[in-house]
N, C-alpha and C. Protein backbone atom coordinates (compact mmCIF):
# COMPACT_ATOMS: atom_id res chain seq x y z
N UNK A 1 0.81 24.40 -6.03
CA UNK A 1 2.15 23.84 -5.98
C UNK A 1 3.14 24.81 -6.60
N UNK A 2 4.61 24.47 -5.65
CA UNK A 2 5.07 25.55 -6.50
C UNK A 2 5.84 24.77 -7.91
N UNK A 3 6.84 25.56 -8.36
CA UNK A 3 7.43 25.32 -9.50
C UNK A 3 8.57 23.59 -8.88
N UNK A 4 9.34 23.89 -7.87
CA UNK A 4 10.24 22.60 -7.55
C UNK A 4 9.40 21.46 -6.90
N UNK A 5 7.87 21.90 -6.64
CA UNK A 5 7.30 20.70 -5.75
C UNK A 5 7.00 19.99 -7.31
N UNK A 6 6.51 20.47 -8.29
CA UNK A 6 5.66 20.20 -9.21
C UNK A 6 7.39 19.47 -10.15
N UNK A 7 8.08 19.62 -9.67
CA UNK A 7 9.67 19.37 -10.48
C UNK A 7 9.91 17.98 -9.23
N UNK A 8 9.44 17.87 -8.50
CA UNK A 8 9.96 16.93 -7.36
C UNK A 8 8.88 15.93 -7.84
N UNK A 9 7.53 16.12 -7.79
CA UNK A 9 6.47 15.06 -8.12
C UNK A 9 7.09 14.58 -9.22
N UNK A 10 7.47 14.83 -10.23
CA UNK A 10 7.86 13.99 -11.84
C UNK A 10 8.84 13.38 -11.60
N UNK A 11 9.70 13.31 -11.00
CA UNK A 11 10.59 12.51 -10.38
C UNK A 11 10.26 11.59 -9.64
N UNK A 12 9.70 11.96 -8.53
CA UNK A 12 9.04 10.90 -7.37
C UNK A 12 8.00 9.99 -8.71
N UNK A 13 7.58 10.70 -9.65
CA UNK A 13 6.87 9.50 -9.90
C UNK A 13 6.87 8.43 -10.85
N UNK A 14 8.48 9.31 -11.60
CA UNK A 14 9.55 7.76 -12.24
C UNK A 14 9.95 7.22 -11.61
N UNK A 15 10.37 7.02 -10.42
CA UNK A 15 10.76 5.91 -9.37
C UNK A 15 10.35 5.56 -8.09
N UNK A 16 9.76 4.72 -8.66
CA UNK A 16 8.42 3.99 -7.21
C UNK A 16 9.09 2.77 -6.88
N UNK A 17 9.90 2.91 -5.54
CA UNK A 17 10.29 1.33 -4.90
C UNK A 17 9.09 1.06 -4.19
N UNK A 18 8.70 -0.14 -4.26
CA UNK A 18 7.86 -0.72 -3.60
C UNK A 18 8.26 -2.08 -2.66
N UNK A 19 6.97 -1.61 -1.51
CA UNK A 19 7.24 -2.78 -0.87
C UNK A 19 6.46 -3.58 -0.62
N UNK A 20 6.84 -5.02 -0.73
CA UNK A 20 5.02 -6.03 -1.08
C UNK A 20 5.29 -6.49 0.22
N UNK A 21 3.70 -6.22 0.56
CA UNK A 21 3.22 -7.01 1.96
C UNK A 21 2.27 -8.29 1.37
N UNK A 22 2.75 -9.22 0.88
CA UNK A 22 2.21 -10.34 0.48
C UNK A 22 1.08 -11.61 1.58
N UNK A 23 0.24 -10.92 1.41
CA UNK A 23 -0.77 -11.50 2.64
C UNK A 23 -1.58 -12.67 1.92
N UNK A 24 -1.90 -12.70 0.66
CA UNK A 24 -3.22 -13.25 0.05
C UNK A 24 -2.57 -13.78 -1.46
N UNK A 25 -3.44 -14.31 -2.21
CA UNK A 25 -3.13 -14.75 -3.60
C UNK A 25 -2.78 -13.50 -4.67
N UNK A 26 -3.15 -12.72 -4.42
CA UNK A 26 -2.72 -11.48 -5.20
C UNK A 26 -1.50 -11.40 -5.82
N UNK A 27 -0.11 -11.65 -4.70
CA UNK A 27 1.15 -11.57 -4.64
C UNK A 27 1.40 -12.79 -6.04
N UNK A 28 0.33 -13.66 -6.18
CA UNK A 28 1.00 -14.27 -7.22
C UNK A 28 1.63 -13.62 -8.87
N UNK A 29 1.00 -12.58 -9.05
CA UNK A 29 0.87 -12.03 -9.99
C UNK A 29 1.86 -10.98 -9.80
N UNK A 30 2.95 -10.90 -8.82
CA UNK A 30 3.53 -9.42 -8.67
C UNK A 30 5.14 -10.17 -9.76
N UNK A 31 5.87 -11.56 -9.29
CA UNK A 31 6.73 -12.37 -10.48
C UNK A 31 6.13 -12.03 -11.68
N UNK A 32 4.98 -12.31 -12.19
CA UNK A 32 5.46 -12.04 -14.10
C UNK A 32 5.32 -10.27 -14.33
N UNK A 33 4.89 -10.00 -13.22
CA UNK A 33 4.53 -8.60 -13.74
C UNK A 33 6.60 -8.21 -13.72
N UNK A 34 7.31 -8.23 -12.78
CA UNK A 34 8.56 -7.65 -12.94
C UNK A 34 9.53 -8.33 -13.54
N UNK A 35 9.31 -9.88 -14.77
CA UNK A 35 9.75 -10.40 -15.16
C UNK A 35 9.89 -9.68 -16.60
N UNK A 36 10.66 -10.74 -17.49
CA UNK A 36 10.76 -10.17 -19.03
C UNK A 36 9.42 -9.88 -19.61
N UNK A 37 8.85 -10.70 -19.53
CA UNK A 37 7.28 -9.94 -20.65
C UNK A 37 7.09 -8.65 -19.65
N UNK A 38 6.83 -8.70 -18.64
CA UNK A 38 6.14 -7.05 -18.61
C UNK A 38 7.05 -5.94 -18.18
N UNK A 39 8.47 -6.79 -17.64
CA UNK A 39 9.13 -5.41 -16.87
C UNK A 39 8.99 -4.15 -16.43
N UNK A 40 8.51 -4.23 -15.18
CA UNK A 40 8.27 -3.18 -14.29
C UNK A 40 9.23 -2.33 -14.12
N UNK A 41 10.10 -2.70 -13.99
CA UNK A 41 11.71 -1.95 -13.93
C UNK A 41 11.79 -0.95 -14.76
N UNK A 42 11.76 -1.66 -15.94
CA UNK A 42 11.77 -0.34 -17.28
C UNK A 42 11.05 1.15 -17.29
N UNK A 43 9.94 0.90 -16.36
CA UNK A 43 9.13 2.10 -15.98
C UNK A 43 9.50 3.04 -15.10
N UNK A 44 10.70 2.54 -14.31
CA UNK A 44 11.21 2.83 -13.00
C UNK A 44 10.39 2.53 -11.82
N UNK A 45 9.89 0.80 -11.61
CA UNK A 45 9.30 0.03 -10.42
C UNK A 45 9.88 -0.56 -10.21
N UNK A 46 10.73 -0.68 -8.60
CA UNK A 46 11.60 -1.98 -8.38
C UNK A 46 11.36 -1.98 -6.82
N UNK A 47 11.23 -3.61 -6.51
CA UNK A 47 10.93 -3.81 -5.43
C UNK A 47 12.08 -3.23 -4.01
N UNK A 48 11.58 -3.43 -3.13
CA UNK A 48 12.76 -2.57 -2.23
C UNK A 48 12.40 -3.84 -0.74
N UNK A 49 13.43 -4.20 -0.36
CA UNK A 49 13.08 -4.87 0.99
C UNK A 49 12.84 -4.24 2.21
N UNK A 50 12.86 -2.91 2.43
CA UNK A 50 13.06 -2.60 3.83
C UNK A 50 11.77 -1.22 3.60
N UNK A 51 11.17 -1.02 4.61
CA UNK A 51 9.68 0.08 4.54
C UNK A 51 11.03 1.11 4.11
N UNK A 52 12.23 1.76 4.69
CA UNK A 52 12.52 2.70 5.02
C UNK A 52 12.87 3.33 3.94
N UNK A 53 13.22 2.94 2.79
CA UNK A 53 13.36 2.95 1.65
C UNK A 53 12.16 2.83 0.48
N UNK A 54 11.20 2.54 0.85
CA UNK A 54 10.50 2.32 0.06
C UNK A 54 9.39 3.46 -0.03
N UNK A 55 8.57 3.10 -1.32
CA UNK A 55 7.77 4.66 -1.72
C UNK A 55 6.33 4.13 -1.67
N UNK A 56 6.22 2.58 -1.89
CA UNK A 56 4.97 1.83 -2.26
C UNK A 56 4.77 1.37 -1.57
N UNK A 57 3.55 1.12 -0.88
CA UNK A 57 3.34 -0.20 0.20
C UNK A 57 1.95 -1.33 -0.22
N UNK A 58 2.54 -2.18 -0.90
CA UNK A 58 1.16 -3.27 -1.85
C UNK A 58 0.71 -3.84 -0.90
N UNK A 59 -0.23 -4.42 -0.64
CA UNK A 59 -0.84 -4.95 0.19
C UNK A 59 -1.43 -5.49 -0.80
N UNK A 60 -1.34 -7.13 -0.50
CA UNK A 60 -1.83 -7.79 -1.72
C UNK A 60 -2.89 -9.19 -1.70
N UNK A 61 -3.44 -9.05 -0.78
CA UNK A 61 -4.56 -9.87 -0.37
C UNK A 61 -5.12 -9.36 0.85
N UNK A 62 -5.88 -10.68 1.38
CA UNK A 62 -7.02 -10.51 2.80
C UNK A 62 -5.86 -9.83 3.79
N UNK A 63 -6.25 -8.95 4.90
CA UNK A 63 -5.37 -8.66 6.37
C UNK A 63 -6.22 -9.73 7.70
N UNK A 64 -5.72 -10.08 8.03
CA UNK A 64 -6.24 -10.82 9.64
C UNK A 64 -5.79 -9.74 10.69
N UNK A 65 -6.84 -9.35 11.36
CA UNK A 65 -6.36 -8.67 12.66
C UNK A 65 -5.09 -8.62 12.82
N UNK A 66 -4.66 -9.48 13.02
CA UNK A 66 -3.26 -10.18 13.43
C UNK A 66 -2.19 -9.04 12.61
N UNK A 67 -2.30 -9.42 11.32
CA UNK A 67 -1.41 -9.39 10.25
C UNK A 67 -1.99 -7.67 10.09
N UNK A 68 -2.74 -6.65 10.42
CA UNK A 68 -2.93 -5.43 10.23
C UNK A 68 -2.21 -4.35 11.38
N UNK A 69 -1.92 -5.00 12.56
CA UNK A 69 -0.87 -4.77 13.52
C UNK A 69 0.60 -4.45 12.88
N UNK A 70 0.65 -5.62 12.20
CA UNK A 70 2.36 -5.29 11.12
C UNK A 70 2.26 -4.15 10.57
N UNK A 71 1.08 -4.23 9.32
CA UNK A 71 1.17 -3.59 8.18
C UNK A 71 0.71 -1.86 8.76
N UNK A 72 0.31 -1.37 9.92
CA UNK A 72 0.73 -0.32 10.37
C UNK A 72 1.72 0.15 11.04
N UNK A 73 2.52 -0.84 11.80
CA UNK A 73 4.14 -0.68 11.91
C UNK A 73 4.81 -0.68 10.78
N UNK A 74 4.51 -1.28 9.86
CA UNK A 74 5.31 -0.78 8.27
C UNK A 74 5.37 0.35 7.91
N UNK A 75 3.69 0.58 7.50
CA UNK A 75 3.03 1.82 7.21
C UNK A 75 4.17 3.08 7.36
N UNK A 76 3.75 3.11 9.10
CA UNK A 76 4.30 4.40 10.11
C UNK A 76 6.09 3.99 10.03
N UNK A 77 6.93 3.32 9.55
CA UNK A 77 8.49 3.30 9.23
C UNK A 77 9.03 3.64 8.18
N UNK A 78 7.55 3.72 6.96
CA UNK A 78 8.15 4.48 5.66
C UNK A 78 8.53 5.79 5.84
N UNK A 79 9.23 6.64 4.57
CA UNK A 79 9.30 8.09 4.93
C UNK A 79 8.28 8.66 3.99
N UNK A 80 8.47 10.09 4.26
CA UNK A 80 7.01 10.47 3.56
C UNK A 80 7.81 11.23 2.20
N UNK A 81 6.90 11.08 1.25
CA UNK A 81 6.05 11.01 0.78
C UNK A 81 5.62 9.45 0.87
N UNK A 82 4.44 8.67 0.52
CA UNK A 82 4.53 7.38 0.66
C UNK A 82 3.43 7.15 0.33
N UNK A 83 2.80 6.13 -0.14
CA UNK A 83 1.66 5.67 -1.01
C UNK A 83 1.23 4.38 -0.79
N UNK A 84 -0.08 3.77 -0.73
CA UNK A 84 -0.77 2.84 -0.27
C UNK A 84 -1.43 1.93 -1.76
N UNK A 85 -1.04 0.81 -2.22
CA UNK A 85 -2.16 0.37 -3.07
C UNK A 85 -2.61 -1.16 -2.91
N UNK A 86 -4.00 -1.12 -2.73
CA UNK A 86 -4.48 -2.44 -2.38
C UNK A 86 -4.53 -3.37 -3.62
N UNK A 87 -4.48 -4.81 -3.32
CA UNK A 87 -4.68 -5.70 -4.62
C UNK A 87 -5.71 -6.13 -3.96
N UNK A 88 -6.58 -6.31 -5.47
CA UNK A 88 -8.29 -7.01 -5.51
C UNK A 88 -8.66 -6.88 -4.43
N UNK A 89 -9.95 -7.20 -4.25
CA UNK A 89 -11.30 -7.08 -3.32
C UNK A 89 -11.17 -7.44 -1.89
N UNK A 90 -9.80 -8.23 -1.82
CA UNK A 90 -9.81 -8.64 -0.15
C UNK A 90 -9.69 -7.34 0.84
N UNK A 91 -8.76 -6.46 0.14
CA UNK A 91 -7.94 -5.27 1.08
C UNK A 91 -9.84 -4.07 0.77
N UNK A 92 -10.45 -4.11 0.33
CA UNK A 92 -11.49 -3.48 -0.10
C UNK A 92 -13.00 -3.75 0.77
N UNK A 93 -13.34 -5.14 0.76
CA UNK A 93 -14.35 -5.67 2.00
C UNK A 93 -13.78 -6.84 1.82
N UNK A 94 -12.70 -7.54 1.65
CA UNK A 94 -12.50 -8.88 2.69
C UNK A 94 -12.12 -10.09 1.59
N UNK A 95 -12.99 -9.42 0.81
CA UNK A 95 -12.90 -11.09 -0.34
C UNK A 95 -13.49 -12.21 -0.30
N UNK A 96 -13.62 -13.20 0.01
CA UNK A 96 -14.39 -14.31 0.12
C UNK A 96 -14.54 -14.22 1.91
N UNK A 97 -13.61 -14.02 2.29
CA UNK A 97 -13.47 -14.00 3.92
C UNK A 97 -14.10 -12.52 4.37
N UNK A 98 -14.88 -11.74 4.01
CA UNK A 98 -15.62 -11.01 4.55
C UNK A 98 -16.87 -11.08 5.50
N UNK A 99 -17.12 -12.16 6.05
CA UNK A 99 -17.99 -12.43 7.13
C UNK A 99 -17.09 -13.08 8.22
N UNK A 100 -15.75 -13.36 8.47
CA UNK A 100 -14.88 -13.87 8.98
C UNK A 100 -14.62 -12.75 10.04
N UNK A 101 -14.40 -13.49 11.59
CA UNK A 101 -14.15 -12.75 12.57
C UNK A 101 -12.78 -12.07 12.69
N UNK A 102 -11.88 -12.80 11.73
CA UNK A 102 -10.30 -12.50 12.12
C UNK A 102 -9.85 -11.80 10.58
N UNK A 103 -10.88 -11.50 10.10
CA UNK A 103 -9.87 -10.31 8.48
C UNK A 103 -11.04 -8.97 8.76
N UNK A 104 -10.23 -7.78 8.00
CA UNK A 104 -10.67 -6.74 8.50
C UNK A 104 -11.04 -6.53 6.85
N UNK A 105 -12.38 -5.45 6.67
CA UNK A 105 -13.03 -5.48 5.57
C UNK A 105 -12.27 -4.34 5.01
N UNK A 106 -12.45 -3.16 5.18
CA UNK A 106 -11.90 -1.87 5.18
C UNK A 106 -10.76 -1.84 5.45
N UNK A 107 -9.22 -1.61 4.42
CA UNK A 107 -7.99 -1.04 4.70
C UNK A 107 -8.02 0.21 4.99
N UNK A 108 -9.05 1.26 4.31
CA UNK A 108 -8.44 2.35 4.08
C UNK A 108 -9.31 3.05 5.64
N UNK A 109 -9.89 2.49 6.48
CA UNK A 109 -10.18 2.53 8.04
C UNK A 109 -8.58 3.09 8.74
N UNK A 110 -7.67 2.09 8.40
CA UNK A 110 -6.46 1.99 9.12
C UNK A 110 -5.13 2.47 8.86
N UNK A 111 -5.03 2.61 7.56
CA UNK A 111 -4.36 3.80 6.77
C UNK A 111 -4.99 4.26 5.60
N UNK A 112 -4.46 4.95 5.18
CA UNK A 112 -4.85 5.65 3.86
C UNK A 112 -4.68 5.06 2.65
N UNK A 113 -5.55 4.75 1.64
CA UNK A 113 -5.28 4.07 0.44
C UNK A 113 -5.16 4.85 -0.62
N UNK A 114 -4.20 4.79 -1.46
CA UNK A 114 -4.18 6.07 -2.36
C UNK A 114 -4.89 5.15 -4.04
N UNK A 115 -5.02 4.39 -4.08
CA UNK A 115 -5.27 3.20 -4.70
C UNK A 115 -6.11 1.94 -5.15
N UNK A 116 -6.95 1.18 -4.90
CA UNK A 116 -7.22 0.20 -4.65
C UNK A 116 -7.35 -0.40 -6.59
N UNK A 117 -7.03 -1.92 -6.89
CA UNK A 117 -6.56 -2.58 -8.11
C UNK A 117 -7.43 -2.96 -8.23
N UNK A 118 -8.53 -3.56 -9.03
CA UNK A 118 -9.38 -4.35 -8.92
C UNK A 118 -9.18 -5.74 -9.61
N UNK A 119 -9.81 -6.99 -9.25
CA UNK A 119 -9.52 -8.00 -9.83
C UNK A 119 -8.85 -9.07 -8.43
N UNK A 120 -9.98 -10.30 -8.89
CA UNK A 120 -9.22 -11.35 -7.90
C UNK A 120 -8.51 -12.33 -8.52
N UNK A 121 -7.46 -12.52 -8.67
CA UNK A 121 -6.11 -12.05 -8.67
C UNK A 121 -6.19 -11.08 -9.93
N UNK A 122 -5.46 -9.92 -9.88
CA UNK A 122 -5.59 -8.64 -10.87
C UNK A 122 -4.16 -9.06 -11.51
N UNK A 123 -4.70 -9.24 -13.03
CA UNK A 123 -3.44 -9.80 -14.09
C UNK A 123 -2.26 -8.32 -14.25
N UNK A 124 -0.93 -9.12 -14.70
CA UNK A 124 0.02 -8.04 -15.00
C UNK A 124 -0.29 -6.76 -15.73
N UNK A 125 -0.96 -6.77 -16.72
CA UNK A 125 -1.82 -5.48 -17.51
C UNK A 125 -2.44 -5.00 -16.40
N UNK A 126 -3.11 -5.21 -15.30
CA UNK A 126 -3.55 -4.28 -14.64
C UNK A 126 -2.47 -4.00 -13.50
N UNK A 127 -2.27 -4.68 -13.03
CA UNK A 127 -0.98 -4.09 -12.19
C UNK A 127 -0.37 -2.96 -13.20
N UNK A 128 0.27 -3.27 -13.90
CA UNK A 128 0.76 -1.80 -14.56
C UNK A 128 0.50 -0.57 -15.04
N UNK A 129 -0.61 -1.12 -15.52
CA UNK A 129 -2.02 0.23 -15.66
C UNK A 129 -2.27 0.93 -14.34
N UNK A 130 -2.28 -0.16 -13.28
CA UNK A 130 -2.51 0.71 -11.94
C UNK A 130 -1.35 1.87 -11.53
N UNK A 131 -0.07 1.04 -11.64
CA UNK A 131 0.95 1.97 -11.47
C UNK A 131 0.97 3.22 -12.15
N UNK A 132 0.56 3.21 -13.52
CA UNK A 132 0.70 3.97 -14.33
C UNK A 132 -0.12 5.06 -14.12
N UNK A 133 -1.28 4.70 -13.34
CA UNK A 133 -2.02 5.63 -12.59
C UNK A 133 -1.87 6.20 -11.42
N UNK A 134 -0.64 5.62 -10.68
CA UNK A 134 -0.44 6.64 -9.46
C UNK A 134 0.87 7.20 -10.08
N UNK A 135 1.65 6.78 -10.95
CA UNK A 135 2.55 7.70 -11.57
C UNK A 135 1.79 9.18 -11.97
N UNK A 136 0.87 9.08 -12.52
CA UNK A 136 0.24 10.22 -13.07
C UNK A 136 -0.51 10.45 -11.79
N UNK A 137 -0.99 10.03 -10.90
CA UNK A 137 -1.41 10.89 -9.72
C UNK A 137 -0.27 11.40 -9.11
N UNK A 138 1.13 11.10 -8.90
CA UNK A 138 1.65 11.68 -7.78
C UNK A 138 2.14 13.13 -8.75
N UNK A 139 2.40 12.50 -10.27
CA UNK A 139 3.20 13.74 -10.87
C UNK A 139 2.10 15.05 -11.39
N UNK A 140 0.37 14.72 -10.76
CA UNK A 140 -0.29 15.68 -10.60
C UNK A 140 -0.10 16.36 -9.02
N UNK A 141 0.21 15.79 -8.44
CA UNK A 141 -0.08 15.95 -6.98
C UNK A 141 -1.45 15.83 -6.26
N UNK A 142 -1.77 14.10 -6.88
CA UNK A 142 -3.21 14.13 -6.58
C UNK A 142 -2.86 12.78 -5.27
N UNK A 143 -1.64 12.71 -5.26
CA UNK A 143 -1.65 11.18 -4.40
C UNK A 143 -1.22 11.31 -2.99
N UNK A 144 -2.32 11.88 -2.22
CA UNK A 144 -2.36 12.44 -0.75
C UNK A 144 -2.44 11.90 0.37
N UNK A 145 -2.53 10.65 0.31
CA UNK A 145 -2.63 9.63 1.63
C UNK A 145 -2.00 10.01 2.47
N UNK A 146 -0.82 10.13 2.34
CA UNK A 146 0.07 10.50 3.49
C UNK A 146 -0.23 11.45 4.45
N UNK A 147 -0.60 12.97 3.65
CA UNK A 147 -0.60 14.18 3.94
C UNK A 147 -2.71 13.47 4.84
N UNK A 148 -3.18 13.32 4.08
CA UNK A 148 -4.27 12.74 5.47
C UNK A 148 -4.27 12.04 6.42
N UNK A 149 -3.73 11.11 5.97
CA UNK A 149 -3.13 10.41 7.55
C UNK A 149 -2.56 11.13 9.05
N UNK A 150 -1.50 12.42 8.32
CA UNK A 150 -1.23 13.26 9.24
C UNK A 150 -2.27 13.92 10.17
N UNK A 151 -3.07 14.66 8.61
CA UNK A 151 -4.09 15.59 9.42
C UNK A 151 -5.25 14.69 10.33
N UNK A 152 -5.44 13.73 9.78
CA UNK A 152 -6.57 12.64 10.24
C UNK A 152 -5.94 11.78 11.55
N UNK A 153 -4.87 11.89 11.93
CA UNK A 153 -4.35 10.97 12.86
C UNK A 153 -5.09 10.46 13.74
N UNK A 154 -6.16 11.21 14.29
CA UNK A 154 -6.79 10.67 15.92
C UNK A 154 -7.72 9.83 14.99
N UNK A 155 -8.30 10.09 14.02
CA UNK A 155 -9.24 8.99 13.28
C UNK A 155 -9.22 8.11 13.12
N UNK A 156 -7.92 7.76 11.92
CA UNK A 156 -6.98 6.28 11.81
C UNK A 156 -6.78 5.62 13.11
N UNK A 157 -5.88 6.71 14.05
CA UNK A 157 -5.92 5.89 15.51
C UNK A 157 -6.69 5.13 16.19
N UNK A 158 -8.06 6.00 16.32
CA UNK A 158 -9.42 5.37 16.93
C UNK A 158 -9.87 4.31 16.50
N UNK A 159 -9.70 4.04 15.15
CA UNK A 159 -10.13 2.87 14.13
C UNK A 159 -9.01 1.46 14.24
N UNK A 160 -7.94 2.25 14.76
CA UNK A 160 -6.83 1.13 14.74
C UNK A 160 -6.85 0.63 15.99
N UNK A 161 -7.12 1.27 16.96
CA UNK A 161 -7.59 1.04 18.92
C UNK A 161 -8.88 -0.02 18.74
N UNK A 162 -9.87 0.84 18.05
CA UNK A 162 -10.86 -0.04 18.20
C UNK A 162 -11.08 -1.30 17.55
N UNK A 163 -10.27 -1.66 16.28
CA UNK A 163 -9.93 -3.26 16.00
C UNK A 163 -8.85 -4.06 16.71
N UNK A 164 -7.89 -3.17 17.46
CA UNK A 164 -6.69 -3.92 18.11
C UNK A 164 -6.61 -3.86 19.26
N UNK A 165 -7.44 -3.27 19.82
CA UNK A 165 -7.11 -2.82 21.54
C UNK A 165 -5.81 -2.02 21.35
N UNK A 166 -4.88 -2.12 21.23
CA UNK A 166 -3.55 -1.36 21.15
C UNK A 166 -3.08 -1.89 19.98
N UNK A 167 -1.97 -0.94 19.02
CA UNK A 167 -1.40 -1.34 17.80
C UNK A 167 -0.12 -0.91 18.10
N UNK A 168 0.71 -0.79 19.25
CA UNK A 168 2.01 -1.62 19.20
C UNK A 168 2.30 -3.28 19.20
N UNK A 169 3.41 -3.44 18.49
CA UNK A 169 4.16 -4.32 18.19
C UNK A 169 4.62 -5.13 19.59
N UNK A 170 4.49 -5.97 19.63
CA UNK A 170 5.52 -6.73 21.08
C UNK A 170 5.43 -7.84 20.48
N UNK A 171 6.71 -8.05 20.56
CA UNK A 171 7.74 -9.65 20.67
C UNK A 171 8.78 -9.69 21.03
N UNK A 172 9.69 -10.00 20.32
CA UNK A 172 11.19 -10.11 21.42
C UNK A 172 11.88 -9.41 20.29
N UNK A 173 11.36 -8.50 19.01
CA UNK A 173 12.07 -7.64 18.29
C UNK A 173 11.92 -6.79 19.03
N UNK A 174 10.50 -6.36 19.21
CA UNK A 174 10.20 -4.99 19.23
C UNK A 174 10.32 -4.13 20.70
N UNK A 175 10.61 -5.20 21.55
CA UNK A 175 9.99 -4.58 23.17
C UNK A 175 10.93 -3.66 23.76
């Protein structure tokens, strides 16, 4: 790395907007974590509504087929640099619903996980500890998802074809 990438990571990794894809019980725990006892904010973590803007993408419980169609149209609308972190065991093999025809076991099949939290539901101390660990991964330049995703594209693809038949979007937003 050079001298301004390694000056750009310490920056990028005081301010992480994130964006919660609230799928599962996980999301319960994301309120006290950015409330007064733990303030996330203070660290420089604040939620962001729109992918395009955002640096984080939580994924915070089980995905259903269904619902993994979105979360790679999200994915692919962030800008890059951009970072993946799963909450507890659902986004990991499934969670209780891991023999279930309609949730997918493996996130990091379909994008890249730079991350995964552990804990079903994973308390505010670990949510922040987690952060605190991709803060210090990105301001090493260890937090690469992105940059594989690129190089890996036909992989992710194949994996995303072969659970979806196709992973465009159609409804009456998108067509």
């Amino acid at each position: 790395m050079t001298f301004w990438e390694k000056i750009k990571n310490i920056f990028r990794g005081k301010s992480l907007w994130m964006l919660h894809y609230c799928t599962g019980c996980g999301a319960v725990e994301l309120p006290p974590t950015m409330t007064a006892r733990y303030d996330m904010e203070r660290l420089g973590m604040g939620p962001m509504a729109t992918p395009r803007q955002a640096d984080v993408l939580l994924i915070t419980g089980y995905l259903s087929v269904k619902t993994l169609r979105r979360v790679i149209y999200t994915y692919e609308q962030m800008m890059t640099p951009k970072y993946v972190v799963g909450f507890g065991s659902c986004t990991l093999n499934g969670g209780i619903y891991y023999d279930s025809y309609a949730v997918i076991n493996r996130l990091d099949y379909y994008i890249p996980v730079d991350l995964y939290l552990a804990g079903c539901m994973p308390r505010p101390e670990a949510i922040m500890n987690t952060f605190k660990t991709l803060e210090n991964m990105i301001t090493k330049g260890e937090a690469n998802g992105w940059k594989k995703y690129v190089e890996n594209y036909d992989w992710y693809r194949n994996n995303q074809i072969r659970s979806l038949g196709e992973v465009y979007v159609k409804d009456e937003f998108h067509e």
